[in-house]
C-alpha atoms as a PDB file:
ATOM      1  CA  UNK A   1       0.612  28.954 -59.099  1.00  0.00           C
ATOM      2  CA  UNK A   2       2.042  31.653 -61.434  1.00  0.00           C
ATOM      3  CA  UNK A   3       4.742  29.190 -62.523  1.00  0.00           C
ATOM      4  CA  UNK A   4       2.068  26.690 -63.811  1.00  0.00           C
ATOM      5  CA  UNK A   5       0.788  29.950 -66.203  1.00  0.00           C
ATOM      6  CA  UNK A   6       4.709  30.348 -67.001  1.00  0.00           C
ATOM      7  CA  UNK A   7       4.556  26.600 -68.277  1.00  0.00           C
ATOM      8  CA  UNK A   8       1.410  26.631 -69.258  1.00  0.00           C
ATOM      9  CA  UNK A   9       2.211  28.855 -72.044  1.00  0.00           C
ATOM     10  CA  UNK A  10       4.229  25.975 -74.068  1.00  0.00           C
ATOM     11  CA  UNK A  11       2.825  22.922 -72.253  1.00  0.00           C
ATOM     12  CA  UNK A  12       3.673  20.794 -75.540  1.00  0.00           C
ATOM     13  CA  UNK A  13       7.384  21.655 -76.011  1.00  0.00           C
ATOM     14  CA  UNK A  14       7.734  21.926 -72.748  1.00  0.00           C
ATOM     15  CA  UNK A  15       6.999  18.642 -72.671  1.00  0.00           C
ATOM     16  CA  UNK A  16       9.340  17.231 -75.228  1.00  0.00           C
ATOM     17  CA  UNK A  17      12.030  19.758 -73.505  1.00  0.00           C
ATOM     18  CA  UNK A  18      11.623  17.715 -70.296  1.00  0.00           C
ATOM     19  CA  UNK A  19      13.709  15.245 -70.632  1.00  0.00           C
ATOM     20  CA  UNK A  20      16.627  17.079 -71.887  1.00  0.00           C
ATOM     21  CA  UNK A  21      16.143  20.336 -69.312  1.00  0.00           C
ATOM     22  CA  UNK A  22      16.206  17.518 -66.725  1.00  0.00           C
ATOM     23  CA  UNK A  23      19.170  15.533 -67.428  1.00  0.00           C
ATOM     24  CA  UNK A  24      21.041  19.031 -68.406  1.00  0.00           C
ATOM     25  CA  UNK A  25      24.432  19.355 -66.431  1.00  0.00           C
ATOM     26  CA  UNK A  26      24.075  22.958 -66.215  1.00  0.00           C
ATOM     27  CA  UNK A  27      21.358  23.008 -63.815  1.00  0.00           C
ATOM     28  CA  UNK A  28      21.810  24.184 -60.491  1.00  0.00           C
ATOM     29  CA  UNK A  29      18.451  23.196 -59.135  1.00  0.00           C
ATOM     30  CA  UNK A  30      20.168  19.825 -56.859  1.00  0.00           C
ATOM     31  CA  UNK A  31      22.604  21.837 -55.266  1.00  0.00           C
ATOM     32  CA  UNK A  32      20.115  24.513 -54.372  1.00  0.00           C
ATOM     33  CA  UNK A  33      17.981  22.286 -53.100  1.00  0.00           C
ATOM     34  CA  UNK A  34      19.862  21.319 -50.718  1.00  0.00           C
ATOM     35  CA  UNK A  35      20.872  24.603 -49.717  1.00  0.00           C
ATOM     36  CA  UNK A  36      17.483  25.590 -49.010  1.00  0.00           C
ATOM     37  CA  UNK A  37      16.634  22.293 -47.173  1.00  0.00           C
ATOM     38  CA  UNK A  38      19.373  22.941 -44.571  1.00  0.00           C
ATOM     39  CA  UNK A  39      18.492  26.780 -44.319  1.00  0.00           C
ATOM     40  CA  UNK A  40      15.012  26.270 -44.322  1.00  0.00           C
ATOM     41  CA  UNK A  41      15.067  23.605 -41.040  1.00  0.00           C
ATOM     42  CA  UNK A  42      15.778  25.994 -39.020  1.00  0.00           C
ATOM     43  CA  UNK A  43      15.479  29.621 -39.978  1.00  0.00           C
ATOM     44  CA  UNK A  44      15.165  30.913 -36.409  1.00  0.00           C
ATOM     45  CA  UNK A  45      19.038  29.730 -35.640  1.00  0.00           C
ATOM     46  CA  UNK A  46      20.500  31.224 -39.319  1.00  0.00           C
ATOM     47  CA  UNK A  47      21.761  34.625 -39.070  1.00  0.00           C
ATOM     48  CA  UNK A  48      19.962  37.566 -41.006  1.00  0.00           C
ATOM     49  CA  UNK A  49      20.939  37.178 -44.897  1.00  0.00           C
ATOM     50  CA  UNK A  50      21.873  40.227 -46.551  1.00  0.00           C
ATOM     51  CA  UNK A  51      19.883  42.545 -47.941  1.00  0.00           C
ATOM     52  CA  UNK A  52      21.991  42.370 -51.648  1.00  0.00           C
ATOM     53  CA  UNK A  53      21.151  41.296 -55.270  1.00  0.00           C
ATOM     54  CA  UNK A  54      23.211  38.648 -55.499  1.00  0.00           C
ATOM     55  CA  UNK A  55      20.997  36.920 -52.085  1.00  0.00           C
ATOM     56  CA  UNK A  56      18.251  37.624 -53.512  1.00  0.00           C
ATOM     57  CA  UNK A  57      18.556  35.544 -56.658  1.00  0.00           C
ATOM     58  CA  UNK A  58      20.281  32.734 -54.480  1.00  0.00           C
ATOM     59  CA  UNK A  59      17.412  32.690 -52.982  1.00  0.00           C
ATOM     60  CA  UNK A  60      15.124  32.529 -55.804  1.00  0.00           C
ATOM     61  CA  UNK A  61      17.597  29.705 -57.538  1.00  0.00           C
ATOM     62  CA  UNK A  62      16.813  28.051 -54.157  1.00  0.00           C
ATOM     63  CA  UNK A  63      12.961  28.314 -54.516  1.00  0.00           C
ATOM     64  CA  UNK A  64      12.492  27.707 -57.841  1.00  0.00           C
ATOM     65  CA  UNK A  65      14.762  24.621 -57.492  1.00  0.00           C
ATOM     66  CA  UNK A  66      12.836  23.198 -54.490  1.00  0.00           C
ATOM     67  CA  UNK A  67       8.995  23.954 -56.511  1.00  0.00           C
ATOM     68  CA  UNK A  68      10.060  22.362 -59.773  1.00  0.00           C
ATOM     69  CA  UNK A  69      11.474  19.225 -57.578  1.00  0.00           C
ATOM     70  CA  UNK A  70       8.347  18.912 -55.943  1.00  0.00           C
ATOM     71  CA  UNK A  71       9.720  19.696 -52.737  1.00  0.00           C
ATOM     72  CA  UNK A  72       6.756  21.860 -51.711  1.00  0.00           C
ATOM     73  CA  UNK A  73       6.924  21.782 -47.662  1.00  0.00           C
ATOM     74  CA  UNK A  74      10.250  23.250 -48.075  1.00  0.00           C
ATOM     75  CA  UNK A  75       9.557  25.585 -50.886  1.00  0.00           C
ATOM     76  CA  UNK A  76       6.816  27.514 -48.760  1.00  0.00           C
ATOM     77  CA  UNK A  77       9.497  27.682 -46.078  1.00  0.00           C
ATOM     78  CA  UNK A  78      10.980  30.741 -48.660  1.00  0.00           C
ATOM     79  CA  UNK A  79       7.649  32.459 -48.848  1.00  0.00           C
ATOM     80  CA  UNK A  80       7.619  35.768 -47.801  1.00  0.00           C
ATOM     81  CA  UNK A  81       6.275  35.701 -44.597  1.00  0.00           C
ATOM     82  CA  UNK A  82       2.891  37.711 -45.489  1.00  0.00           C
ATOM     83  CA  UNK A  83       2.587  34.908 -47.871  1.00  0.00           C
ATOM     84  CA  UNK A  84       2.909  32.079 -45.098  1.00  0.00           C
ATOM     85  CA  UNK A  85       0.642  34.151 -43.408  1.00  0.00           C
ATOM     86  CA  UNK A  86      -1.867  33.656 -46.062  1.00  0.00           C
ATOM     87  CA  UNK A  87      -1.246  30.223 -47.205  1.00  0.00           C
ATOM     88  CA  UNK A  88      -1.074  27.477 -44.457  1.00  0.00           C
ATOM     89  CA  UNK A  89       1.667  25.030 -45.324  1.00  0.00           C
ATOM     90  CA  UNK A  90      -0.502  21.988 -45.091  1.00  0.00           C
ATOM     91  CA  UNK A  91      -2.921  23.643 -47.809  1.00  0.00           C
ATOM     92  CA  UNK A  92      -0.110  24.601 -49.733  1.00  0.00           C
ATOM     93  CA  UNK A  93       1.529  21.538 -50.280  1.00  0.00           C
ATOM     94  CA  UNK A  94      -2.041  19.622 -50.467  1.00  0.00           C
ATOM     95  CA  UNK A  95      -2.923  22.061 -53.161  1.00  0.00           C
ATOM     96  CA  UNK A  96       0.465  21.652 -55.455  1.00  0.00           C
ATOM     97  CA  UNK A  97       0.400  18.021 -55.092  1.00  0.00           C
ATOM     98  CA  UNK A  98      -2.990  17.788 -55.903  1.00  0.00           C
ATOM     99  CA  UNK A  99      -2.481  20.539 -59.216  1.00  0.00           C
ATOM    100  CA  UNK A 100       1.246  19.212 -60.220  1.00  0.00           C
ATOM    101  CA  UNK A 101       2.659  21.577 -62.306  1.00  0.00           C
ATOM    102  CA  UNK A 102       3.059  21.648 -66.358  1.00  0.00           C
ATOM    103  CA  UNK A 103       6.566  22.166 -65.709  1.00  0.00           C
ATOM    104  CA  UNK A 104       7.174  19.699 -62.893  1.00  0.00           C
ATOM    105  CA  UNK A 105      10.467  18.248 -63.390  1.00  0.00           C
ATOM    106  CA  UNK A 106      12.088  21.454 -65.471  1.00  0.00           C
ATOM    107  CA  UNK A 107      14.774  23.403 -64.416  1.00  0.00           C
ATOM    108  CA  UNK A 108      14.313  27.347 -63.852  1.00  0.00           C
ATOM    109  CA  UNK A 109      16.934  30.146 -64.627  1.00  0.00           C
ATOM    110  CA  UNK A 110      16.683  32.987 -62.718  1.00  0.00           C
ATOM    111  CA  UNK A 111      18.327  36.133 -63.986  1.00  0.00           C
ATOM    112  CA  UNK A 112      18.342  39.848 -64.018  1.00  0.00           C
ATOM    113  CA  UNK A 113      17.818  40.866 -60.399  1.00  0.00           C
ATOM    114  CA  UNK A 114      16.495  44.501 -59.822  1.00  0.00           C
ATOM    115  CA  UNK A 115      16.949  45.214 -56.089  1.00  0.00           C
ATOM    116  CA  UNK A 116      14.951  48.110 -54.891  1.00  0.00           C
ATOM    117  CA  UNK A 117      14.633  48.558 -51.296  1.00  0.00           C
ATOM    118  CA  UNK A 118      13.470  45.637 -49.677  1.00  0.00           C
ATOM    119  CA  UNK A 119      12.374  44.186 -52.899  1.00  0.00           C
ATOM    120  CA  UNK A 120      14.316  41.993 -55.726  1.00  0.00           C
ATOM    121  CA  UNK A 121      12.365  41.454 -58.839  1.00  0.00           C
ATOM    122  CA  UNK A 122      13.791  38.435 -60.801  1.00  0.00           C
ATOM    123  CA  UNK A 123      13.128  37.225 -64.495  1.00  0.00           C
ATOM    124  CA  UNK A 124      12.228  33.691 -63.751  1.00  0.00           C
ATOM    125  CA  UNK A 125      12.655  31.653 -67.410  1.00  0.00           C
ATOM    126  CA  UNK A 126      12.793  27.999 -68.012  1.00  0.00           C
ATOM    127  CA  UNK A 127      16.216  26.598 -68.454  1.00  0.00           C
ATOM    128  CA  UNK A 128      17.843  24.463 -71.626  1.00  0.00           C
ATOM    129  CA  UNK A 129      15.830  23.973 -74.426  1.00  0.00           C
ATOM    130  CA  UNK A 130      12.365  25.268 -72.849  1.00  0.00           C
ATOM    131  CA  UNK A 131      13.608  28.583 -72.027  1.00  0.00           C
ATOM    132  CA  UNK A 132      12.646  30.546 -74.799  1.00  0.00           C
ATOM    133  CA  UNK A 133       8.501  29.143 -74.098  1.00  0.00           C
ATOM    134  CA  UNK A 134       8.083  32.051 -71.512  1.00  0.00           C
ATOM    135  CA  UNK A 135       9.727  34.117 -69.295  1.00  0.00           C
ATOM    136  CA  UNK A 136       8.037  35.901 -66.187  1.00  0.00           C
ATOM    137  CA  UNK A 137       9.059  38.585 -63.364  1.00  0.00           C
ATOM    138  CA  UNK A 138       8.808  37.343 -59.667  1.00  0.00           C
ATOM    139  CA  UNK A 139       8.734  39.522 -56.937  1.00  0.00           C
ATOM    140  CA  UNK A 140      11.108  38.674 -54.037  1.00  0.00           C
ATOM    141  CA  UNK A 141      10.845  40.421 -50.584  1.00  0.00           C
ATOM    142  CA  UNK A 142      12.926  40.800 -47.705  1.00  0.00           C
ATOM    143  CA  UNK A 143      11.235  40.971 -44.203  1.00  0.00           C
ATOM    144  CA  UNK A 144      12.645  39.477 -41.216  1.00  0.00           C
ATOM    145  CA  UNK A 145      16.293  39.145 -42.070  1.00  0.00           C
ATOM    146  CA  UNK A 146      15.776  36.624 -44.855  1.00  0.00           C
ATOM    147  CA  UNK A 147      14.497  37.330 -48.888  1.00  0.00           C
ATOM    148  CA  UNK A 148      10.885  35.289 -49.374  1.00  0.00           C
ATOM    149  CA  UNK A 149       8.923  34.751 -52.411  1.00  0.00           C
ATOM    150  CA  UNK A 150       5.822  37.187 -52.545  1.00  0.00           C
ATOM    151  CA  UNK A 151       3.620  35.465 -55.116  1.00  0.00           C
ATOM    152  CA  UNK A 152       1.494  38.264 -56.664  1.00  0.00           C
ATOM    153  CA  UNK A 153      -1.892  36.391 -56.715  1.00  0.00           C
ATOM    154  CA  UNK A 154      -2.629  33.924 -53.594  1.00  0.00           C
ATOM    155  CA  UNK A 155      -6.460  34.287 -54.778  1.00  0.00           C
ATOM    156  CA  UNK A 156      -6.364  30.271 -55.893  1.00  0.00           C
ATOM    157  CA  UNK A 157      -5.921  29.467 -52.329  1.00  0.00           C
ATOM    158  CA  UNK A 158      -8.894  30.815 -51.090  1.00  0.00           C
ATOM    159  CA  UNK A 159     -11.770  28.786 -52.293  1.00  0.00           C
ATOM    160  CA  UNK A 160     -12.483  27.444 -48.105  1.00  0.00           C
ATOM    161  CA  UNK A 161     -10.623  24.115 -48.890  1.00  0.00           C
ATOM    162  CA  UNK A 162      -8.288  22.472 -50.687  1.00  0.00           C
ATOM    163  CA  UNK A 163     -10.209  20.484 -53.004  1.00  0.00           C
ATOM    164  CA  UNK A 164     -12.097  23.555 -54.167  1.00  0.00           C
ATOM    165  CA  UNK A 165      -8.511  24.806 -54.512  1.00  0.00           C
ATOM    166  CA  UNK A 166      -7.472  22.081 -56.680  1.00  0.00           C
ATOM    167  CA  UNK A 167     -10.516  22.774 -58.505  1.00  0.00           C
ATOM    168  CA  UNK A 168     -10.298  26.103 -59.297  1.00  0.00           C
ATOM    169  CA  UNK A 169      -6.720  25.884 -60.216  1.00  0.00           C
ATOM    170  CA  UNK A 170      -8.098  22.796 -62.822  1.00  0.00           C
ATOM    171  CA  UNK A 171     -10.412  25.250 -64.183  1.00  0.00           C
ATOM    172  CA  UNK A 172      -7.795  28.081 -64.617  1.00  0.00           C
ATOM    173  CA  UNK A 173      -5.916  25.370 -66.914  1.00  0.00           C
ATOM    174  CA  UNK A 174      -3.094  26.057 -64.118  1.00  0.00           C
ATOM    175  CA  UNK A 175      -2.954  21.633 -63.882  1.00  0.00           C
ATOM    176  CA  UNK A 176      -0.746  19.177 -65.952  1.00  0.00           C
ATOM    177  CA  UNK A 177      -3.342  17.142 -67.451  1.00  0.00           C
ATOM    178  CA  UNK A 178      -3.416  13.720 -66.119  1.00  0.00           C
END
């Protein structure tokens, strides 16, 4: 949900930049996408990624790519596992389809990896002509021979079901407005 807060922050140009961050040829969110849905069917059978910068922010490209396509199933296959631990998959795809995001539809850049240990932080901007409305640092963790997204808050998904889910995240202003 931290990437409807990134949004959040300039829902109205965002939403004039929509059109033209989506139909911008310099986005690499189709191409990771697909990436991710091939590596994501079956992570058991992939061999460990490596523990580098550079697969870290693939990684992340791949994420953000899949979340802001509404591809949500296989976004939470790159959680971090302690994430998937705490967020079912059913509740949370029921919960971002149910809160769509202020920036469904834009394209992310991810940039500026900072690989510490087992741990990538990435600045996480929106791309084109929306990326100077905010700009955020995502934490990226690698556990299991693969890099996951660690979300820092997973509070929203905790509310005993996924309508009071959807509710809260409503409330937090973390919803496009319908």
């Amino acid at each position: 949900m931290y990437m409807h807060r990134l949004a959040a922050a300039g829902i109205a140009a965002a939403t004039l930049a929509g059109a033209a961050a989506c139909s911008s040829s310099t986005s690499s969110a189709p191409p990771a996408a697909a990436t991710a849905t091939s590596a994501a069917a079956s992570p058991s059978a992939s061999p460990a990624q490596p523990q580098t910068a550079a697969r870290a922010k693939s990684v992340a490209q791949q994420y953000f790519g899949l979340y802001s396509a509404g591809q949500f199933a296989t976004s939470w296959a790159l959680l971090a596992p302690s994430a998937q631990k705490a967020v079912p998959e059913a509740v949370w795809v029921a919960v971002h389809h149910g809160c769509p995001s202020p920036s469904a539809g834009l394209a992310y850049d991810v940039k500026n990896v900072t690989l510490t240990g087992g741990t990538a932080v990435v600045t996480v901007t929106l791309a084109g002509v929306a990326s100077g409305l905010a700009s955020g640092s995502e934490a990226f963790t690698y556990s299991g021979g693969r890099w996951g997204y660690a979300p820092s808050d997973l509070s929203l998904y905790e509310h005993g079901s996924v309508k009071a889910d959807i509710a809260a995240a409503k409330a937090a202003g973390d919803c496009a407005s319908s």
